[in-house]
Protein backbone atom coordinates (compact mmCIF):
# COMPACT_ATOMS: atom_id res chain seq x y z
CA UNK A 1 0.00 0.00 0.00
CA UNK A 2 1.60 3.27 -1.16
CA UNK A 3 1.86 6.33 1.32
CA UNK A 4 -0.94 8.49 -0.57
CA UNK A 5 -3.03 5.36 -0.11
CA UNK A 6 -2.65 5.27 3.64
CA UNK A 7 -2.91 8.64 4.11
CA UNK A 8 -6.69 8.49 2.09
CA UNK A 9 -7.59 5.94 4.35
CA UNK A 10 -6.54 7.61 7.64
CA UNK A 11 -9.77 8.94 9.28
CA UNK A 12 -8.55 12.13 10.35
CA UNK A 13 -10.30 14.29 12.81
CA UNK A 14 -13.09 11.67 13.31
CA UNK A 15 -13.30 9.49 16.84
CA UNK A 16 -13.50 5.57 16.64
CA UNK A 17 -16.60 6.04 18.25
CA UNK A 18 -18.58 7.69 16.14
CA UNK A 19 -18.53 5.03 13.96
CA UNK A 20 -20.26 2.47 16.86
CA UNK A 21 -23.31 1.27 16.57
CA UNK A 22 -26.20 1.50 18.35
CA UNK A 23 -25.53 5.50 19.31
CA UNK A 24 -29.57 5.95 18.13
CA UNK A 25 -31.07 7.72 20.83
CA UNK A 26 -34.74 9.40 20.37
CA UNK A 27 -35.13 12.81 20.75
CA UNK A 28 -37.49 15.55 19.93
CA UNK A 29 -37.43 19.55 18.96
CA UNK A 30 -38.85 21.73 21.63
CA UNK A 31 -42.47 23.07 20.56
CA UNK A 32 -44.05 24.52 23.19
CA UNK A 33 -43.07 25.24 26.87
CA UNK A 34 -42.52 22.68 29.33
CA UNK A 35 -42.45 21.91 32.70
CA UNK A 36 -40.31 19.30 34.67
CA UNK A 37 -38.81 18.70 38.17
CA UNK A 38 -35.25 18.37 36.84
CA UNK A 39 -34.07 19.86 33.80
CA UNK A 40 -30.23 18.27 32.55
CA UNK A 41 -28.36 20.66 30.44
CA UNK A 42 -25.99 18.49 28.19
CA UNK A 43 -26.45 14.96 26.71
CA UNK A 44 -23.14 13.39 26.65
CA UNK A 45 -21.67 10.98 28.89
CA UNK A 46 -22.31 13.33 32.21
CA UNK A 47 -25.78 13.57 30.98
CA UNK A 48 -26.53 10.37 30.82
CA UNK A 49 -25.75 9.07 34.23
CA UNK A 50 -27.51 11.85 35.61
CA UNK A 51 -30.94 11.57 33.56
CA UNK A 52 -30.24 7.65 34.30
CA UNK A 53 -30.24 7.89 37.91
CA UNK A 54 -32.82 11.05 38.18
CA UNK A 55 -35.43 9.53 35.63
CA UNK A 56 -35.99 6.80 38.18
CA UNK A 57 -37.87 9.01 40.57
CA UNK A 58 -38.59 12.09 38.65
CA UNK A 59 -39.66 13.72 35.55
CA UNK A 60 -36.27 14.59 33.37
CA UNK A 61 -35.72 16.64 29.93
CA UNK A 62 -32.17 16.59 28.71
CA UNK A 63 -31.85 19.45 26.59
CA UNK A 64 -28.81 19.71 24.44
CA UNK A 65 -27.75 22.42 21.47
CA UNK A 66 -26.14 19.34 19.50
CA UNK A 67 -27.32 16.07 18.88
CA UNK A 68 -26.99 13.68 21.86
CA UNK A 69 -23.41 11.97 22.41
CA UNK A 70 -21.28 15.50 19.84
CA UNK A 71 -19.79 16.83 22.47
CA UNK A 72 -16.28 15.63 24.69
CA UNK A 73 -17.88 12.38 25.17
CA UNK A 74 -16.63 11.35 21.21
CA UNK A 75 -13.15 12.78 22.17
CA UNK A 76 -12.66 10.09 25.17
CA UNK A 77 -10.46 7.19 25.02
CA UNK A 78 -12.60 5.20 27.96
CA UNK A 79 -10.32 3.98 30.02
CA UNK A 80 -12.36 3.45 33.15
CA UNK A 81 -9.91 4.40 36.11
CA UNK A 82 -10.11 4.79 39.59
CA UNK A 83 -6.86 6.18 39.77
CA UNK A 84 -6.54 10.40 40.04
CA UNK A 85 -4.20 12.33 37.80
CA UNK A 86 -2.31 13.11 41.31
CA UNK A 87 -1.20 9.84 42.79
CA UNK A 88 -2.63 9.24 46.21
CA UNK A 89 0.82 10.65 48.23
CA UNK A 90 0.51 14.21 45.70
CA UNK A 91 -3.00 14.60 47.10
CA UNK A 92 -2.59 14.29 50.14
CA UNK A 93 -0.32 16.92 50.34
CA UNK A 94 -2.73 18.91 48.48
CA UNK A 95 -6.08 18.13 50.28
CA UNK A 96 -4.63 16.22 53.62
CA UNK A 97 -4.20 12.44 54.03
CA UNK A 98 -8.18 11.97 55.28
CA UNK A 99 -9.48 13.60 51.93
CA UNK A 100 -7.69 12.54 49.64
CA UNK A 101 -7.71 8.98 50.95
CA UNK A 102 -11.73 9.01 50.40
CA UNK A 103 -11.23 10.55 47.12
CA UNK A 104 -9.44 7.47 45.98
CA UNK A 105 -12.05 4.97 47.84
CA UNK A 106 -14.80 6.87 46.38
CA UNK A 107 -13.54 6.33 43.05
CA UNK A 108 -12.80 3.17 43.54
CA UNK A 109 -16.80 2.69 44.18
CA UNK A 110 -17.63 4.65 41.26
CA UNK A 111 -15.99 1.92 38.53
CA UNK A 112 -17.57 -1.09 40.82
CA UNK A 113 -21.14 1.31 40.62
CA UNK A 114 -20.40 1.55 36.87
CA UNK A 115 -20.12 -1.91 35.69
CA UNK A 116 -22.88 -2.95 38.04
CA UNK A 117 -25.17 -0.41 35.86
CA UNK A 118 -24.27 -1.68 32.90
CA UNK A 119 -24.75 -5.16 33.99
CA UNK A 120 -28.00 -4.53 35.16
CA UNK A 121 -29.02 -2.43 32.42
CA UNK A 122 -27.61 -4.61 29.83
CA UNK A 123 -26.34 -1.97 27.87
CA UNK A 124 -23.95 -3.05 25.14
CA UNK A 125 -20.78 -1.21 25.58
CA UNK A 126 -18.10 -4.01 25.64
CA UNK A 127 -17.50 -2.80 28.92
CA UNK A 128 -14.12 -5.25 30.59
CA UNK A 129 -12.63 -5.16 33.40
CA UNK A 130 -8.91 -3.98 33.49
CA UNK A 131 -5.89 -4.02 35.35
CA UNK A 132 -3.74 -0.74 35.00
CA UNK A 133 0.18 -0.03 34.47
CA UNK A 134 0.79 3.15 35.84
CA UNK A 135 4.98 3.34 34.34
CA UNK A 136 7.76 5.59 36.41
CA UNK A 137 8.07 8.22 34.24
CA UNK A 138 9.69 12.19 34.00
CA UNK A 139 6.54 13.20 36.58
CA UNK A 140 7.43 10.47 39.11
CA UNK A 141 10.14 7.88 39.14
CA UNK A 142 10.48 4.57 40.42
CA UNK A 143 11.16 5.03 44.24
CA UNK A 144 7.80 7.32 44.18
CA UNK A 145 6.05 4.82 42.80
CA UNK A 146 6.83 2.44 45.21
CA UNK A 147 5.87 4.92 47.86
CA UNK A 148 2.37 5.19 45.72
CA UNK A 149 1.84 1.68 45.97
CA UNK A 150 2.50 0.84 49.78
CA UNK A 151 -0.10 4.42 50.12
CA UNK A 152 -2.90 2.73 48.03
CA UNK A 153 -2.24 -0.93 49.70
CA UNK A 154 -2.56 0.95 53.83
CA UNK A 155 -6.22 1.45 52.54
CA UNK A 156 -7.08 -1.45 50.99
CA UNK A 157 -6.42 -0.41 46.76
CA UNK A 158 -4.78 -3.29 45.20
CA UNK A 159 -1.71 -1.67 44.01
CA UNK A 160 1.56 -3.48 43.68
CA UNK A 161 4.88 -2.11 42.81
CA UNK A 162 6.97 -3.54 39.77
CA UNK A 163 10.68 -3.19 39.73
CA UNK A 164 12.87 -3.40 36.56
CA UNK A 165 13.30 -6.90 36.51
CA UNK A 166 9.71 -7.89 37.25
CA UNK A 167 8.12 -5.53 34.91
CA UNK A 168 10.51 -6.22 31.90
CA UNK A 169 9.53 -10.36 32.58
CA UNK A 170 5.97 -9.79 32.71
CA UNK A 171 5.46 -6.90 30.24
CA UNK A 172 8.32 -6.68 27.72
CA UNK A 173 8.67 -2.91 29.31
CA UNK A 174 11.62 -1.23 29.69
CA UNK A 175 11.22 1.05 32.34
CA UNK A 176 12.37 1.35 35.95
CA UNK A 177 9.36 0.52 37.60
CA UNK A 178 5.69 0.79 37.64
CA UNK A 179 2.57 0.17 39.58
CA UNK A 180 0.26 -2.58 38.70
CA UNK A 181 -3.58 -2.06 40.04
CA UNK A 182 -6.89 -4.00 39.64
CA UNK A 183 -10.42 -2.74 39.66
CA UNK A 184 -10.31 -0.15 36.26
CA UNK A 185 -12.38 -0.74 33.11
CA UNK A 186 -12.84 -0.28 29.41
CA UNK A 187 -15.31 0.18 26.94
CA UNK A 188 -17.11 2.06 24.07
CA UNK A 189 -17.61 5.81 25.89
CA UNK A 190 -20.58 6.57 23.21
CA UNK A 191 -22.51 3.13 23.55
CA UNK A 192 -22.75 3.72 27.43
CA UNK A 193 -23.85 7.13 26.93
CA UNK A 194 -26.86 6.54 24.51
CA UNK A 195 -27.51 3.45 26.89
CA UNK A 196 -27.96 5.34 29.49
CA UNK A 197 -30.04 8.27 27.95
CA UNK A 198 -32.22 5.15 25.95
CA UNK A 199 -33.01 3.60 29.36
CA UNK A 200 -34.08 7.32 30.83
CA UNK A 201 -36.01 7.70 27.84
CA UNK A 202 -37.52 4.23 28.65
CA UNK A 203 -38.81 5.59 32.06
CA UNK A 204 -40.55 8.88 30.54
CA UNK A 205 -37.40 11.64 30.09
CA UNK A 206 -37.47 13.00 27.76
CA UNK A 207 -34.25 14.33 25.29
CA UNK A 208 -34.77 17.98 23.61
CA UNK A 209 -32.29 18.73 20.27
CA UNK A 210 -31.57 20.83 18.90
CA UNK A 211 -32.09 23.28 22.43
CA UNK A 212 -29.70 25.82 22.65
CA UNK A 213 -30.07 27.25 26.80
CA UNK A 214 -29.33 30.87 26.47
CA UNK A 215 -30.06 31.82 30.38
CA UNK A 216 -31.23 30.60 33.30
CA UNK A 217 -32.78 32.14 36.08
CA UNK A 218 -33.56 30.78 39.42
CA UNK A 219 -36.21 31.95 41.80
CA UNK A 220 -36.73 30.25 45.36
CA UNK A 221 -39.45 28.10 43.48
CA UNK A 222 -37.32 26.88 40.78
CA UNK A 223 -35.14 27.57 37.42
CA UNK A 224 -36.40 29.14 34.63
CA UNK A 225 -34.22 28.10 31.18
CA UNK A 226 -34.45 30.71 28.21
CA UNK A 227 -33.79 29.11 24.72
CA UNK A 228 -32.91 30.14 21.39
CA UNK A 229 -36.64 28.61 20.68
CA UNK A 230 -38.00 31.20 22.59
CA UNK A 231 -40.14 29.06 24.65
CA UNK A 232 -39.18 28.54 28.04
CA UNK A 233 -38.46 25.17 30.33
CA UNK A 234 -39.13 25.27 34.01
CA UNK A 235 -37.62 23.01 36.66
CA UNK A 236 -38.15 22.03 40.02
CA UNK A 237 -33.92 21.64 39.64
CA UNK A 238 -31.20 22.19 36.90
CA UNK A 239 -28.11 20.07 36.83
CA UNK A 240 -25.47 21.92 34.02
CA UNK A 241 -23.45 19.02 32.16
CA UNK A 242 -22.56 21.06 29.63
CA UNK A 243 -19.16 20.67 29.59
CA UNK A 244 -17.48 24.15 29.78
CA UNK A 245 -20.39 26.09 27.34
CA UNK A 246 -22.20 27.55 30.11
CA UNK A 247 -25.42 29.82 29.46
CA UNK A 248 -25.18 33.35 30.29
CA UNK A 249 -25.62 34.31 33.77
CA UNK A 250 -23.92 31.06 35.22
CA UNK A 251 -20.97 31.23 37.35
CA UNK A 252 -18.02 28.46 36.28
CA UNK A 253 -15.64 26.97 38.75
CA UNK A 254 -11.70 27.49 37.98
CA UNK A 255 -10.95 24.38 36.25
CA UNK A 256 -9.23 25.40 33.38
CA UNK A 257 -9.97 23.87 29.64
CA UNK A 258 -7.22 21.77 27.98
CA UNK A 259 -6.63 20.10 24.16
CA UNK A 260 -5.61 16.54 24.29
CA UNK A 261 -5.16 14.46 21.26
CA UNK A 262 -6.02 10.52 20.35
CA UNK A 263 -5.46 7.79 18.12
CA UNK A 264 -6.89 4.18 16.95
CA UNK A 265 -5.23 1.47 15.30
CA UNK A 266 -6.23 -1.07 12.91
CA UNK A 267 -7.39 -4.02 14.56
CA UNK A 268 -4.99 -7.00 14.85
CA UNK A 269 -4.54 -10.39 16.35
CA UNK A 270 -0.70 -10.90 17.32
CA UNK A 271 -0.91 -8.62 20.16
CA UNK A 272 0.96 -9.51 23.66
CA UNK A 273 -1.80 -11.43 25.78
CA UNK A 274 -1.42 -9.08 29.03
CA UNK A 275 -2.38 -6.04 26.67
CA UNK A 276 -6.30 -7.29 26.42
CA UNK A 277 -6.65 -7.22 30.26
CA UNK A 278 -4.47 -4.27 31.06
CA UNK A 279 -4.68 -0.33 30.83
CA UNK A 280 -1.01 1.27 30.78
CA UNK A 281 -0.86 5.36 31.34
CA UNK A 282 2.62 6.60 32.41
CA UNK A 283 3.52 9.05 35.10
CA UNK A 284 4.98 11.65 32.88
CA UNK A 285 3.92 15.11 31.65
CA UNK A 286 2.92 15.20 29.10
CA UNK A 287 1.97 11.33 29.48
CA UNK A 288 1.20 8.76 27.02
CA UNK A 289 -2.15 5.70 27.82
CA UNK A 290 -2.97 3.14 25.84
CA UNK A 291 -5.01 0.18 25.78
CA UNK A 292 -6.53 -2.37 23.98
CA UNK A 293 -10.30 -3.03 22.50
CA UNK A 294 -11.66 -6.79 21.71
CA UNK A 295 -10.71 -6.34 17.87
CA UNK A 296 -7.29 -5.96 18.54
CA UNK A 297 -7.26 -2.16 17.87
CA UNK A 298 -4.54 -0.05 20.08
CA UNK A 299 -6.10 2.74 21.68
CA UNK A 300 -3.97 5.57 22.88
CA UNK A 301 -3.66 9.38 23.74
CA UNK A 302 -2.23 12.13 25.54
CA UNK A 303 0.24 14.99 24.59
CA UNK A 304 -2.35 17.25 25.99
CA UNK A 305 -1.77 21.64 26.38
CA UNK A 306 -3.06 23.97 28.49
CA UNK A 307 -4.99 25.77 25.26
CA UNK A 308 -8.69 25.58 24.76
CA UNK A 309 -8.73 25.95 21.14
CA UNK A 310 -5.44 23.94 20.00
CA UNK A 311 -7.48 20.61 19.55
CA UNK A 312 -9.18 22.24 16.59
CA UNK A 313 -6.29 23.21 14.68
CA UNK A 314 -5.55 20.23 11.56
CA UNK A 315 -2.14 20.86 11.58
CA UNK A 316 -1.48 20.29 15.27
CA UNK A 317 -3.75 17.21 14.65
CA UNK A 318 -1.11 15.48 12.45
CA UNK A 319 2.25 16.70 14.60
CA UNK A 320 0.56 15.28 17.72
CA UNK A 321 -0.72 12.22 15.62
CA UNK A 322 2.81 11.61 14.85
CA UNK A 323 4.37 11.91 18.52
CA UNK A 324 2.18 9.50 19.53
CA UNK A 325 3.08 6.82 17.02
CA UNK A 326 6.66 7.67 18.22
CA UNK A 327 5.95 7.15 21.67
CA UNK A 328 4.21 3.90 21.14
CA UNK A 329 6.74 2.51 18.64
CA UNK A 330 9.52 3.29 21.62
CA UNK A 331 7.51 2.10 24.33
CA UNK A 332 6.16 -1.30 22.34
CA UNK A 333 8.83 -2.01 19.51
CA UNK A 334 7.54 -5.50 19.19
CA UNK A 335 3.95 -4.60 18.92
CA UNK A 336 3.22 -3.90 14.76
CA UNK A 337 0.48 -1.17 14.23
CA UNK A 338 -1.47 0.91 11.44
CA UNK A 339 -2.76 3.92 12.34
CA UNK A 340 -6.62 4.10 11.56
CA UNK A 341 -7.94 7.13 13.41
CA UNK A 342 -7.03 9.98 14.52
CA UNK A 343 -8.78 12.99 16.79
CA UNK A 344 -8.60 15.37 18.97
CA UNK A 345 -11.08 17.63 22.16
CA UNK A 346 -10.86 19.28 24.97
CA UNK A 347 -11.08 18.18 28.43
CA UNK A 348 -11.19 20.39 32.12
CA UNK A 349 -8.18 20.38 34.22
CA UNK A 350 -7.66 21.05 38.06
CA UNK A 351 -5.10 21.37 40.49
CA UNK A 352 -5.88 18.49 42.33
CA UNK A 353 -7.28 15.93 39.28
CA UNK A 354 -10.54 16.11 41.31
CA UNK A 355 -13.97 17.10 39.43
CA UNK A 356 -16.25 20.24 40.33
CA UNK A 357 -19.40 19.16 41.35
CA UNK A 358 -21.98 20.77 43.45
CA UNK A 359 -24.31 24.15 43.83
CA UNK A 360 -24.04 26.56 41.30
CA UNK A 361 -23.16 30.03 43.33
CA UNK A 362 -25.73 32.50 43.89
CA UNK A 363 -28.13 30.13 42.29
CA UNK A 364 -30.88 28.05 43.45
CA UNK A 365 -32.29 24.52 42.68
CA UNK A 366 -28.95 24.76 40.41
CA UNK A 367 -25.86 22.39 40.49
CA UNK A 368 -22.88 22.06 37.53
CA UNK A 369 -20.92 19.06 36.78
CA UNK A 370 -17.27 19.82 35.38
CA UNK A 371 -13.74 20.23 35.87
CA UNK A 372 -12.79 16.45 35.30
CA UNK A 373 -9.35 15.89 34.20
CA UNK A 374 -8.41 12.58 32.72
CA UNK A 375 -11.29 10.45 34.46
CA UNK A 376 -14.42 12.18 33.13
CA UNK A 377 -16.52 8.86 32.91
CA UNK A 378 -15.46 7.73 36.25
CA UNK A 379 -16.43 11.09 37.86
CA UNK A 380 -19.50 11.55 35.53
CA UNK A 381 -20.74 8.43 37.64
CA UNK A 382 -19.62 9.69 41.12
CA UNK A 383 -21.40 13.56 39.72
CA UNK A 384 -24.86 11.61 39.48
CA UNK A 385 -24.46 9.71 42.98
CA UNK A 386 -24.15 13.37 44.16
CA UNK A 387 -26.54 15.54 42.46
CA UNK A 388 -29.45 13.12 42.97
CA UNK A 389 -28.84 12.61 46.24
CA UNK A 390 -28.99 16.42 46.81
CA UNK A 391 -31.84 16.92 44.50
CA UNK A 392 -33.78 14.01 46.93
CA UNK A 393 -33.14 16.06 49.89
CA UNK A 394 -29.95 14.48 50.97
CA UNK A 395 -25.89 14.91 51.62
CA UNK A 396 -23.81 12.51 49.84
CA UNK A 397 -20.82 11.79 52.74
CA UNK A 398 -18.39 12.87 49.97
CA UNK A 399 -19.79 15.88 48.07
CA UNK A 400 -16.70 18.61 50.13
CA UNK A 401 -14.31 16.62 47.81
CA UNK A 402 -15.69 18.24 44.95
CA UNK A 403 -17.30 21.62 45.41
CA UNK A 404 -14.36 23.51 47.01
């Protein structure tokens, strides 16, 4: 196959996702005012759980300016961690030893809470369980990571360090140590997401596209939502997971916005056996992930920059494209690979690699979901734990992790 061949093949700029199936998910244009007692502003993945969970007990409407599922949620890789950005010893000196200790529990929970929903809701994701490879890298080295690990084991994570030796016998790695975990996942971000939204829709919510929110306004009765319709929406409660395309009038936490870039191979079936069950990320910055999907395809990303925009620039899509091949080849040199796809969003960043969920300030009946560095599925799950416990008149044990 000749290089201009390749090249006309590459999908560029379009996620392995969107090419799933299954991503139907019914939804209607808004015709005439409505009335609800929770009102979900965004219908990706963060949407989803929470009109999953809140459709249960109350009447929903998703509204979204997009279709359902054109947002982040495309630009995900899906690997399904309970690990933070910040290692569990980094945290703790950012948050104390107590908080940052339930941070990592509650995590923990959150994968366990996700693959239970998907069992029980049979949704078709290929959601797997995974082990993770966290590798020493320029970030953290080998003798932190085996500080990381005995940290994680004291309350109860299985974590277990990997020196040279071990981790070149058992991985083919070359690196000077690592941290090998149980508990993570995999699986198709986009499937889960119109899951989800299909089994809300199942229980009477309702999904609204194209609804662009221009404002809302809260009164101590409820929320008002303007739209670009010019009919109106009124809720008993608003949850924004919009990402970070807020309406006019609402206050946004400080997470900042960053580009990050991704990359599918062809599938393939001589791959190394422990790549199927395990997710590998490094502890470098910028830092590489991987893993592999059930047709063989190597999934990886990273190279991410503090720029909001940079992800949309084409260019910058085939430079980053190319330093992640690079990375790969050095990291797997034994491993053969054609790149297939090739993409590129923007995810939130904090200080701490903890989410911002909770109240919206100065606003009533109102709560926003974002801020959620590289686990935005994991914390999308832990966001509707939280939110519909508050919205049923209770405190979640956890919610000061997330809303300072």
């Amino acid at each position: 196959m000749t290089g201009a061949t390749r090249k006309r093949d590459l999908r560029t700029g379009r996620s392995l996702w969107a090419d799933s199936h299954g991503l139907g998910v019914p939804t209607r244009p808004l015709t005439q005012a409505i009335s609800v007692d929770v009102a979900i502003v965004g219908a990706g993945i963060s949407g989803a759980f929470m009109a999953h969970e809140l459709s249960k007990d109350h009447s929903v409407a998703v509204l979204d300016r997009r279709p359902p599922l054109s947002g982040s949620t495309m630009a995900s890789t899906a690997l399904l961690q309970w690990e933070i950005d910040l290692p569990l010893t980094a945290l703790s000196d950012r948050i104390g030893l107590a908080k940052a200790r339930r941070a990592y529990l509650r995590s923990y929970r959150a994968v366990e809470d996700l693959r239970r929903i998907v069992a029980e809701e049979r949704i078709a994701c290929g959601l797997r369980p995974k082990s993770s490879l966290y590798l020493a890298g320029d970030a953290y080295g080998s003798r932190a990571l085996e500080a990381e690990a005995h940290a994680r084991a004291q309350i109860g994570l299985d974590s277990r360090y990997l020196g040279k030796a071990e981790l070149r016998d058992r991985f083919g790695l070359d690196r000077t140590g690592a941290i090998l975990s149980t508990g993570s996942a995999a699986g198709d971000p986009a499937r889960l997401a119109a899951g989800l939204l299909r089994r809300a829709h199942a229980r009477g919510g309702r999904i609204w596209s194209p609804v662009e929110v221009t404002q809302a306004i809260s009164d101590p009765d409820g929320v008002t939502l303007l739209t670009d319709t010019g009919l109106a929406v009124r809720a008993k409660h608003v949850v924004f997971c919009c990402g970070y395309e807020f309406p006019k009038g609402v206050p946004t936490s400080g997470a900042s916005v960053v580009s990050t870039w991704a990359m599918a191979s062809k599938p393939a079936r001589r791959r190394p056996d422990w790549l199927a069950d395990t997710l590998v990320w490094e502890a470098s910055d910028p830092y590489l992930y991987l893993r592999m999907d059930r047709e063989g395809r190597i999934i990886a990303g990273g190279e991410d920059e503090a720029d909001a925009t940079a992800h949309e620039d084409s260019k910058k899509l085939e430079r980053k494209s190319a330093i992640l091949t690079a990375k790969l080849r050095r990291l797997l040199p034994d491993v053969d690979f054609t790149i297939d796809y090739i993409w590129a969003g923007a995810f939130g960043s904090s200080a701490t690699g903890l989410p911002s969920i909770g109240p919206v300030e100065g606003m009533d009946h109102t709560w926003a979901v974002m801020g959620f560095g590289g686990n935005g599925i994991t914390y999308s799950a832990i966001a509707a734990e939280i939110v519909s416990t508050e919205v049923r008149g209770k405190q979640d044990p956890d919610s000061d992790l997330y809303n300072g």
